[in-house]
Protein backbone atom coordinates (compact mmCIF):
# COMPACT_ATOMS: atom_id res chain seq x y z
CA UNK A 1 -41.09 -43.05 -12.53
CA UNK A 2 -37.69 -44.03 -14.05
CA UNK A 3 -34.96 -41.55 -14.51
CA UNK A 4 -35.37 -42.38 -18.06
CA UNK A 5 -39.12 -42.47 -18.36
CA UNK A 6 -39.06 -38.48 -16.61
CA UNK A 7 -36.31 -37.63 -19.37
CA UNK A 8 -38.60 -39.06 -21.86
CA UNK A 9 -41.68 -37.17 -20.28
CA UNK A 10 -39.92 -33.66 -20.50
CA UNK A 11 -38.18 -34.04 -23.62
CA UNK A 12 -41.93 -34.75 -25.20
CA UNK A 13 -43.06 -31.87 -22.99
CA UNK A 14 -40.74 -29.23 -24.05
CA UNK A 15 -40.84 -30.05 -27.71
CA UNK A 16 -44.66 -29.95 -27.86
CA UNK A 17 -44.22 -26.45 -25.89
CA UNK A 18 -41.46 -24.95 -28.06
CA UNK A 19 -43.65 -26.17 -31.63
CA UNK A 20 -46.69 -24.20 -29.77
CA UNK A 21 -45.35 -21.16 -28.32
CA UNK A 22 -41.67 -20.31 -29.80
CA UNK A 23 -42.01 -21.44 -33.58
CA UNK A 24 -44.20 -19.52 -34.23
CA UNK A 25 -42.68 -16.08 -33.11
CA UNK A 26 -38.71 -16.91 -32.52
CA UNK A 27 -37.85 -14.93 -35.85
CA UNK A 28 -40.23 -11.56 -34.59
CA UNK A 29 -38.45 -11.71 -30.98
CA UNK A 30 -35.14 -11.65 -33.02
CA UNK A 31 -36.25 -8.58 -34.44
CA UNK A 32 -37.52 -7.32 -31.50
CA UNK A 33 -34.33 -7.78 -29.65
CA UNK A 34 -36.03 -9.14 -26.32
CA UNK A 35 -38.49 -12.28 -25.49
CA UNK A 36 -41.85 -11.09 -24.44
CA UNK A 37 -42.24 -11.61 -20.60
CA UNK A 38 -45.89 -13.33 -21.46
CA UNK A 39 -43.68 -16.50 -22.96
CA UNK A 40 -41.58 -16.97 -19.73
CA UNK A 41 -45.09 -17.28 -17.72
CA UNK A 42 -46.18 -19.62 -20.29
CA UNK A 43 -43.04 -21.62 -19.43
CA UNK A 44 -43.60 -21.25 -15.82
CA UNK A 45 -47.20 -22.37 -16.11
CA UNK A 46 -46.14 -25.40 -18.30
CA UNK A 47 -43.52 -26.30 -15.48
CA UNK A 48 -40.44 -25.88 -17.55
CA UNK A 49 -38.72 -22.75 -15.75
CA UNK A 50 -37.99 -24.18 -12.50
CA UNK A 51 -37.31 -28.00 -13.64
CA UNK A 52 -34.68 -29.18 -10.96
CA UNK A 53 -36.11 -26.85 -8.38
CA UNK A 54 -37.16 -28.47 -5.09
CA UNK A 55 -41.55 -28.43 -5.27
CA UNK A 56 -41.48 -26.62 -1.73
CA UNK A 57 -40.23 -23.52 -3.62
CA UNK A 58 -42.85 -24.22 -6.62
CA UNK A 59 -40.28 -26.33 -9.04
CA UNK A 60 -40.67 -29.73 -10.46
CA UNK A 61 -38.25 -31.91 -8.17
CA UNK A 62 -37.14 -33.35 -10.95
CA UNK A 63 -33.37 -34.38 -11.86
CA UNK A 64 -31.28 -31.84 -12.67
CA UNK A 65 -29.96 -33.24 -16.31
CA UNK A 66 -33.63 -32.17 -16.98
CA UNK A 67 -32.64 -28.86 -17.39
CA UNK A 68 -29.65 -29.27 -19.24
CA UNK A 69 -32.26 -31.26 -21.79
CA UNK A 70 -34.22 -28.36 -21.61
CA UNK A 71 -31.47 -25.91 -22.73
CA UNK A 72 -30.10 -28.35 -25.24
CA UNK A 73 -33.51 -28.55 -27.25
CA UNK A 74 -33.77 -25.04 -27.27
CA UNK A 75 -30.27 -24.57 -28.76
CA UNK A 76 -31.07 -27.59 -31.41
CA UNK A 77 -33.94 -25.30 -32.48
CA UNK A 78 -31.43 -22.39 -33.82
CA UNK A 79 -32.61 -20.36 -30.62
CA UNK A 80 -29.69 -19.40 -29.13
CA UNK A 81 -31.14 -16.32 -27.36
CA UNK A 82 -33.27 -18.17 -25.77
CA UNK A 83 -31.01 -20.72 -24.64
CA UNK A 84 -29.37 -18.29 -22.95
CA UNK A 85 -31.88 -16.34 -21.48
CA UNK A 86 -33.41 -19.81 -19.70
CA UNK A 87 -29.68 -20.53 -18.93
CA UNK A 88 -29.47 -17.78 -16.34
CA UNK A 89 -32.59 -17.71 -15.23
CA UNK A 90 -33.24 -21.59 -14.64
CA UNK A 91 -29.86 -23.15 -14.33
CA UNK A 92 -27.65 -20.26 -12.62
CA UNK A 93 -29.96 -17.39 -10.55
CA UNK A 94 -32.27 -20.41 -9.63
CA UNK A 95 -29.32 -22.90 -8.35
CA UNK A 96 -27.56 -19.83 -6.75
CA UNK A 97 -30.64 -19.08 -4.52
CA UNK A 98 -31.17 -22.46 -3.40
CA UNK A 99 -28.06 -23.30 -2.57
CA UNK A 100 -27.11 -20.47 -0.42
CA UNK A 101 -30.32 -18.35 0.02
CA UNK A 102 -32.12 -18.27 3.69
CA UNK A 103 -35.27 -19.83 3.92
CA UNK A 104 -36.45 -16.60 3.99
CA UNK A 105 -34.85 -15.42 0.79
CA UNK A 106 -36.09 -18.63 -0.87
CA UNK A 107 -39.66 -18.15 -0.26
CA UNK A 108 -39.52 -14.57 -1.29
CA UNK A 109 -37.52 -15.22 -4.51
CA UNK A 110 -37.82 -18.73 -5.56
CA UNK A 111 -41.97 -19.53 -5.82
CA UNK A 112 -41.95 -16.17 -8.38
CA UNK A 113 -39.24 -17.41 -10.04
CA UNK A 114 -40.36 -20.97 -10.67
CA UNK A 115 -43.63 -18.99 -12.55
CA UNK A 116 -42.13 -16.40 -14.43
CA UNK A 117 -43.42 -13.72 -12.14
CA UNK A 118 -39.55 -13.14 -11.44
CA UNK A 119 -37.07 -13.30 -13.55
CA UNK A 120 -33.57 -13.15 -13.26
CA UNK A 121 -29.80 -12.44 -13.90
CA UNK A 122 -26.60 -12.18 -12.55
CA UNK A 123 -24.32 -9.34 -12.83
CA UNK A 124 -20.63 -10.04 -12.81
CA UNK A 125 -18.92 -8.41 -15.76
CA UNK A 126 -17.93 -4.77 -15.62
CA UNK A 127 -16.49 -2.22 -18.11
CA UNK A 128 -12.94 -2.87 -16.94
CA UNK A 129 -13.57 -5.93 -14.81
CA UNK A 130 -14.56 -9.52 -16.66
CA UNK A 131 -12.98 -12.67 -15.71
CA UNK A 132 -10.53 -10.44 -12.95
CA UNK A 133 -12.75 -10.37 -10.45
CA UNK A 134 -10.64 -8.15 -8.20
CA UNK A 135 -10.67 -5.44 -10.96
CA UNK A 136 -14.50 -4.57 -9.30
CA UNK A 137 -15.24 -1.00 -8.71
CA UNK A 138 -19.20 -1.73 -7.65
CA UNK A 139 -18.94 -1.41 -4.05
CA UNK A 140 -21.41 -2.18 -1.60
CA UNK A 141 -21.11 -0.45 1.82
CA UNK A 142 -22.48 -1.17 5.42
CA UNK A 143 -25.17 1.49 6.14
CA UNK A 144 -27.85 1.66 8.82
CA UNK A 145 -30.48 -0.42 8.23
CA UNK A 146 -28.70 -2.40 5.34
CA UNK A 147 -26.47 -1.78 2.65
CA UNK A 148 -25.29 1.24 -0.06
CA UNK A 149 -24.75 0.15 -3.70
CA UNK A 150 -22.82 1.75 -6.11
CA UNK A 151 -21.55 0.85 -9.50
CA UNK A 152 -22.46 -0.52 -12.78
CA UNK A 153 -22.22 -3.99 -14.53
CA UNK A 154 -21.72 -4.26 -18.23
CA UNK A 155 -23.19 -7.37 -21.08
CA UNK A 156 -25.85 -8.64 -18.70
CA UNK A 157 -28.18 -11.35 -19.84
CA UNK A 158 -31.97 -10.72 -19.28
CA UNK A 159 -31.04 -7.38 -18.09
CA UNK A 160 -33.76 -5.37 -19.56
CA UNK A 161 -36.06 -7.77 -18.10
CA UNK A 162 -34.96 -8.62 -14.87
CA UNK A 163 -36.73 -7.98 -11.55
CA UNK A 164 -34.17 -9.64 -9.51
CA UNK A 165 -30.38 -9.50 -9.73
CA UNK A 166 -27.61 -11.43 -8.20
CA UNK A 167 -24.59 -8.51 -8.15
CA UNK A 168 -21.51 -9.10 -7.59
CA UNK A 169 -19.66 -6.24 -5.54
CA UNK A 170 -17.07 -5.64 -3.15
CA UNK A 171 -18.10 -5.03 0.46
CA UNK A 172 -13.48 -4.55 1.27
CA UNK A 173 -11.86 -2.83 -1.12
CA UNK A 174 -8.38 -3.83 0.78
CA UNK A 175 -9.39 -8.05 0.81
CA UNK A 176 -8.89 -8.78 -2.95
CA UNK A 177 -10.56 -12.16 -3.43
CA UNK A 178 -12.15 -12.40 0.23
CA UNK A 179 -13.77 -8.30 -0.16
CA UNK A 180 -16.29 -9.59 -2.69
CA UNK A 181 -20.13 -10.49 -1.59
CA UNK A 182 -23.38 -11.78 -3.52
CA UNK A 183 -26.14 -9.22 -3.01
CA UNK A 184 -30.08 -10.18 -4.12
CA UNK A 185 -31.66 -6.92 -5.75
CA UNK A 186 -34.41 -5.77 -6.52
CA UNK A 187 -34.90 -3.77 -9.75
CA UNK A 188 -37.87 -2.27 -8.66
CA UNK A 189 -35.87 -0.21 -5.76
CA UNK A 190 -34.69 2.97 -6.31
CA UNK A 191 -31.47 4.26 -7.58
CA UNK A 192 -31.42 1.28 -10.11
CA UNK A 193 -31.35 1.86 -13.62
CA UNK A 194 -30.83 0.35 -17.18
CA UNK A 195 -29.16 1.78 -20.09
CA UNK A 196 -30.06 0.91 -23.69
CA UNK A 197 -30.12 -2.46 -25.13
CA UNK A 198 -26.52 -3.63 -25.94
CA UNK A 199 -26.81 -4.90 -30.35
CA UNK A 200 -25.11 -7.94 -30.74
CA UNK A 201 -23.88 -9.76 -33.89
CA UNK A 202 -26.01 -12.68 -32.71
CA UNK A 203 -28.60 -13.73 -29.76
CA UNK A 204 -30.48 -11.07 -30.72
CA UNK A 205 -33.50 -12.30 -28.96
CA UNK A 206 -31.46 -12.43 -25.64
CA UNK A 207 -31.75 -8.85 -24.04
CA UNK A 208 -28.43 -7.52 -23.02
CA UNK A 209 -27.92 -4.29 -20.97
CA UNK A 210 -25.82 -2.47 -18.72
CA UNK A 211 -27.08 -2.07 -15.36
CA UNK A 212 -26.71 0.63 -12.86
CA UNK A 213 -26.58 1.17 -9.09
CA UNK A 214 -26.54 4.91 -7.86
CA UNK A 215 -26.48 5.02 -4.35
CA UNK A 216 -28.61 2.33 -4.26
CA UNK A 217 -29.97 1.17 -0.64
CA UNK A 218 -30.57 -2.41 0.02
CA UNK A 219 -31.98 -4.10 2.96
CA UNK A 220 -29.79 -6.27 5.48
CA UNK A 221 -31.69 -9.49 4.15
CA UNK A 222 -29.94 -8.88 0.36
CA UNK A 223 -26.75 -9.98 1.39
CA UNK A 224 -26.92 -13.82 -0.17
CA UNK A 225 -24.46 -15.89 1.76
CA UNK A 226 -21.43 -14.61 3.83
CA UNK A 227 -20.13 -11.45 3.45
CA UNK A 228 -16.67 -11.96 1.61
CA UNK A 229 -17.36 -15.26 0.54
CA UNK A 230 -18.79 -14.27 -2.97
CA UNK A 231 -15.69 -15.28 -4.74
CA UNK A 232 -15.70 -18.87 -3.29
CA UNK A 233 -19.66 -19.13 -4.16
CA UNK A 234 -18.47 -18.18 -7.46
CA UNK A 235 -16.37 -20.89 -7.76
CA UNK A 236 -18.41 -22.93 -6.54
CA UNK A 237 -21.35 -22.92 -8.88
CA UNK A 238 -19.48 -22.29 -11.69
CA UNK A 239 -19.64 -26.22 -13.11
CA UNK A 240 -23.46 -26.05 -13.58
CA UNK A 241 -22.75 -22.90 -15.61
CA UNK A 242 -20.29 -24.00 -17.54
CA UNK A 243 -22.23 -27.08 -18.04
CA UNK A 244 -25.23 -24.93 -19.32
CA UNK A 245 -22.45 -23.49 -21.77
CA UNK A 246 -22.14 -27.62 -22.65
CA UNK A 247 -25.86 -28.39 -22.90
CA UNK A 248 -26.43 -24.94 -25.76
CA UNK A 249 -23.42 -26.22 -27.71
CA UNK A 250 -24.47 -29.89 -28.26
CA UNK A 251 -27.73 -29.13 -28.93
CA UNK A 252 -26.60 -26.48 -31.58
CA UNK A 253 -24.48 -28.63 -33.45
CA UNK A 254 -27.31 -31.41 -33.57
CA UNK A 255 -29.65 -28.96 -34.84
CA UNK A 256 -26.79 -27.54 -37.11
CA UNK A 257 -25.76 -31.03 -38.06
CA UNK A 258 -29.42 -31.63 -38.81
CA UNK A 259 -29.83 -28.75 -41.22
CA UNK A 260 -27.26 -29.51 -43.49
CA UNK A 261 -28.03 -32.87 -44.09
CA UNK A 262 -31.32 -32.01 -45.55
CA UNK A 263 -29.64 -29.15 -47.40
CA UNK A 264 -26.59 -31.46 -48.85
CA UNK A 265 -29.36 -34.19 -50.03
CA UNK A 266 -31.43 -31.49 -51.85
CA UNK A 267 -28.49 -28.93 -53.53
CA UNK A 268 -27.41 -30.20 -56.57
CA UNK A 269 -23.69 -29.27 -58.28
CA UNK A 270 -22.49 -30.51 -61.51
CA UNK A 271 -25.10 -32.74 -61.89
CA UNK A 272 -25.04 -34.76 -58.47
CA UNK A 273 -26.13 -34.05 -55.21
CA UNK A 274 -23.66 -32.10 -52.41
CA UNK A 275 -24.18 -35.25 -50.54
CA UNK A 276 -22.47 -37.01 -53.25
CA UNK A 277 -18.84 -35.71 -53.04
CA UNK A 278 -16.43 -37.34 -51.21
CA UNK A 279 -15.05 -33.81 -49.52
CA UNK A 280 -18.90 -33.35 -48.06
CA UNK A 281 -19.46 -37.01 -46.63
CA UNK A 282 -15.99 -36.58 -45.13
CA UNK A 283 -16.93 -33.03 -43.54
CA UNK A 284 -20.54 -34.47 -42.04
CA UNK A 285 -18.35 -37.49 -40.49
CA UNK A 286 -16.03 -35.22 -38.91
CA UNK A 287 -18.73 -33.46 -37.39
CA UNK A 288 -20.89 -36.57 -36.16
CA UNK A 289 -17.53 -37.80 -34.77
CA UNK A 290 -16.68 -34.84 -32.80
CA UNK A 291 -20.70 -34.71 -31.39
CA UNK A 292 -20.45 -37.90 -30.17
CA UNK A 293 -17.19 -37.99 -28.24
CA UNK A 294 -18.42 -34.12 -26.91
CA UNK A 295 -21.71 -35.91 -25.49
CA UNK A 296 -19.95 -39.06 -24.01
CA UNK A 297 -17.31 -36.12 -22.03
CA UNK A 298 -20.73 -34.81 -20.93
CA UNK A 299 -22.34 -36.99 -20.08
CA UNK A 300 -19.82 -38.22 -18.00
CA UNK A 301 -19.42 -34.74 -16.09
CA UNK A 302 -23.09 -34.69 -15.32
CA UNK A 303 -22.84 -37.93 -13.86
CA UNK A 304 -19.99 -36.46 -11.67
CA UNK A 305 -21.76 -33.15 -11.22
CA UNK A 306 -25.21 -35.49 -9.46
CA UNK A 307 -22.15 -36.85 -7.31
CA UNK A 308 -20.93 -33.72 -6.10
CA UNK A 309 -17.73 -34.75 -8.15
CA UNK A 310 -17.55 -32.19 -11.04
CA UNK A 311 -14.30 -30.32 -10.34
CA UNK A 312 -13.43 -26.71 -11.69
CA UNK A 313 -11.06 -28.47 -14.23
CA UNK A 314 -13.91 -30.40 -15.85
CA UNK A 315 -15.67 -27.27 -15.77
CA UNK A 316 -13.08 -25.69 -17.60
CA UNK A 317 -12.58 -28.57 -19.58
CA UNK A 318 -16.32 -29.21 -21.03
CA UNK A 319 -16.64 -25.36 -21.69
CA UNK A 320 -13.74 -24.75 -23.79
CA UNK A 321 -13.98 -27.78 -25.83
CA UNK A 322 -17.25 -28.08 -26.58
CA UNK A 323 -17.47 -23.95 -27.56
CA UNK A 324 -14.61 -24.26 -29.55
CA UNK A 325 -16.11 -27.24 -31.24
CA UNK A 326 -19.10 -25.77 -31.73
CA UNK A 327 -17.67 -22.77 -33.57
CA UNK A 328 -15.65 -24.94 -35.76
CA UNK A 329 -18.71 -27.53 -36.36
CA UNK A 330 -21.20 -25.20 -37.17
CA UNK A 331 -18.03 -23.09 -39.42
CA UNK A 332 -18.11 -26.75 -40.99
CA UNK A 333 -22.26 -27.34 -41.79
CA UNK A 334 -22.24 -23.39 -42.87
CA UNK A 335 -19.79 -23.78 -45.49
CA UNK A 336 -21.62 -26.94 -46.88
CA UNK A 337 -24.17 -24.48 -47.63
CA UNK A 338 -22.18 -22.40 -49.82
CA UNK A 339 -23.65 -18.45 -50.65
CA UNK A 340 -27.03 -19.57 -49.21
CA UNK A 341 -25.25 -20.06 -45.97
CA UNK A 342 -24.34 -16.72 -45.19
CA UNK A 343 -27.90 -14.93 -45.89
CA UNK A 344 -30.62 -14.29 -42.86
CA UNK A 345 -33.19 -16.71 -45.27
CA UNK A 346 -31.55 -19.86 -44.31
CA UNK A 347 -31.19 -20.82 -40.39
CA UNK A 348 -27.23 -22.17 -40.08
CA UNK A 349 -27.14 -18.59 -40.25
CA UNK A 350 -28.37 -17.86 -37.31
CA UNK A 351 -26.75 -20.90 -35.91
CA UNK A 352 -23.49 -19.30 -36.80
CA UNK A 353 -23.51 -16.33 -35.26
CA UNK A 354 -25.30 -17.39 -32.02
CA UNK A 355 -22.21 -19.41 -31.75
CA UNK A 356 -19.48 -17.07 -31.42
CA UNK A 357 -20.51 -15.84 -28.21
CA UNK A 358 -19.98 -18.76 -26.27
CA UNK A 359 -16.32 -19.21 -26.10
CA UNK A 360 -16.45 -15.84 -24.64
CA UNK A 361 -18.91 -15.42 -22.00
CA UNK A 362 -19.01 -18.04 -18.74
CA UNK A 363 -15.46 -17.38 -18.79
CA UNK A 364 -13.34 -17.38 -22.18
CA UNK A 365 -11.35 -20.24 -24.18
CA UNK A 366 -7.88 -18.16 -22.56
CA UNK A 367 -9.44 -18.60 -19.29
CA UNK A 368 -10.22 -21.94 -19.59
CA UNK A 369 -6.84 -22.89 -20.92
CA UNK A 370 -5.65 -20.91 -18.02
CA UNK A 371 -7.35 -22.80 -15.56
CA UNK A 372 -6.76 -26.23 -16.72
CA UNK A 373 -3.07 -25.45 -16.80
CA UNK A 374 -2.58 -24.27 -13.15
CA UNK A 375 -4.49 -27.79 -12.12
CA UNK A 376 -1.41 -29.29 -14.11
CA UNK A 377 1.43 -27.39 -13.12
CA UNK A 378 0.00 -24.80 -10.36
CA UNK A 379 0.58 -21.38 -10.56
């Protein structure tokens, strides 16, 4: 099978799944705050939570873009929860695992994880640590047998559901950088715990929490990598994040870009449709314009990204453009909509606030610009 044909196979597959099994029930999970764990085995038994993943460890072997379709006809859908919920879980915890997991590790993690049995997160962010990374106060230490973990992690995607968590802590206080390790655990262990669900202004379907680690003993084999190499693994992965961040925004302008045109065609103003004024044509064109060259810059990094090409610039690069641009696009479309716009009955509603969170998390627009200036002048 063509590259093309499988694209074509799993875009039919996931759209067929989604009409079935999200449709239906998207707007009670938003209530509900959280995604019932019953849908993620559905998508594990359909073969869409593990996509990319290698079929030894129970994924699909197919081509990684796969996923990034995946996440992008979620987010077209107005399901920006979601989106983010299979972004960690399939196209960051999963990745992580196989790419520096021992066998071991991958055949206690990975086959649960491809079925929903598992599901994960990653747990960076602390209440006075985000982006600086040396600001950590969770600290794992060396004690017989394994390892001690103390701490807490703040705005943590699937926490509330999460079995398995990749935590970021520092193992040498005195190393900066080079002190921080990966660590796999288990949320069934003791001296984990969860606070409330964090509210958010939008995602509401994605469960957020704070998670915490109270003397917390973990086995040698949770270490994930090197010790003190967590920062560079960081680095490292980041691109398939950030082009996760890439995938949720195009598809939410498409399906934001798709909403208003039926709107524009239907509203009538002083006697002539919204799709009749000059200012609206102008404003959709804009918009189509700006999707287009988005998806070319894309496409272009996934290429690079198969090639093992995809630098931390065009990481940095794709994720604060195409946020930014989807904050102002879907700003755009909302408007169009006039007072209908901003009430919970129509769906650019939704589209609008599930928005604003992505020029913040996966590193924010500052950061971004940060990074892409030091690659120009150094620091």
């Amino acid at each position: 099978m063509t590259r093309s044909e499988d694209t074509a196979l799993f875009d039919d597959m996931i759209s067929r799944f989604l009409d079935q099994e999200a449709d239906p029930h998207y707007t009670a999970w938003e209530e509900a705050g959280q995604i019932p764990r019953d849908f993620w085995l559905k998508l594990g038994e359909a073969g869409m939570l593990a996509v990319d993943l290698a079929e030894d460890y129970g994924g699909t072997g197919a081509d990684f873009g796969i996923t990034q379709r995946v996440i992008e006809e979620i987010s077209r859908r107005g399901y920006g929860g979601l989106a983010s919920g299979y972004n960690i879980h399939s196209n960051i915890v999963i990745p992580y695992l196989e790419h520096l997991a021992t066998e071991e590790q991958k055949q206690h993690w990975l086959p649960r994880m491809a079925t929903g049995e598992v599901m994960g997160a990653i747990a960076m962010t602390e209440s006075g640590a985000g982006s600086d990374l040396a600001a950590l106060k969770t600290r794992a230490q060396k004690v017989e047998g394994g390892w001690q973990l103390d701490g807490s992690k703040i705005f943590i995607t699937n926490g509330m559901l999460a079995d398995m968590v990749i935590v970021c802590a520092k193992t040498d206080p005195s190393a900066g950088a080079r002190g921080v390790s990966l660590f796999l655990v288990d949320t069934h262990l003791p001296g984990f715990s969860r606070g409330k669900p964090i509210k958010k202004i939008g995602q509401h379907a994605s469960d957020t929490a704070e998670l915490f680690f109270d003397g917390m003993l973990l086995p040698e084999d949770a270490l994930l990598g090197q010790e003190g190499s967590g920062f560079a693994y960081l680095m490292q992965e980041l691109p398939r994040e950030r082009l996760g961040v890439g995938s949720q925004a195009l598809g939410s302008m498409e399906g934001a870009l798709a909403l208003t045109l039926d709107y524009v065609q239907e509203r009538k103003a002083f006697g002539q449709r919204i799709a009749d004024f000059q200012n609206t044509r102008f404003k959709l064109a804009e918009v189509r314009a700006q999707i287009d060259m988005a998806r070319a810059y894309f496409d272009q990094c996934v290429d690079k990204y198969r090639q093992g090409e995809m630098t931390a610039t065009d990481a940095a690069i794709i994720k604060l453009q195409l946020s930014e641009m989807q904050c102002k696009t879907i700003d755009e479309c909302l408007q169009l909509f006039g007072g209908y716009g901003y009430t919970l009955e129509y769906p650019i509603s939704r589209f609008y606030v599930d928005a604003r969170i992505q020029t913040i998390y996966a590193g924010t627009s500052e950061i971004m610009k940060e990074v892409i200036a030091r690659s120009l002048l150094g620091k």
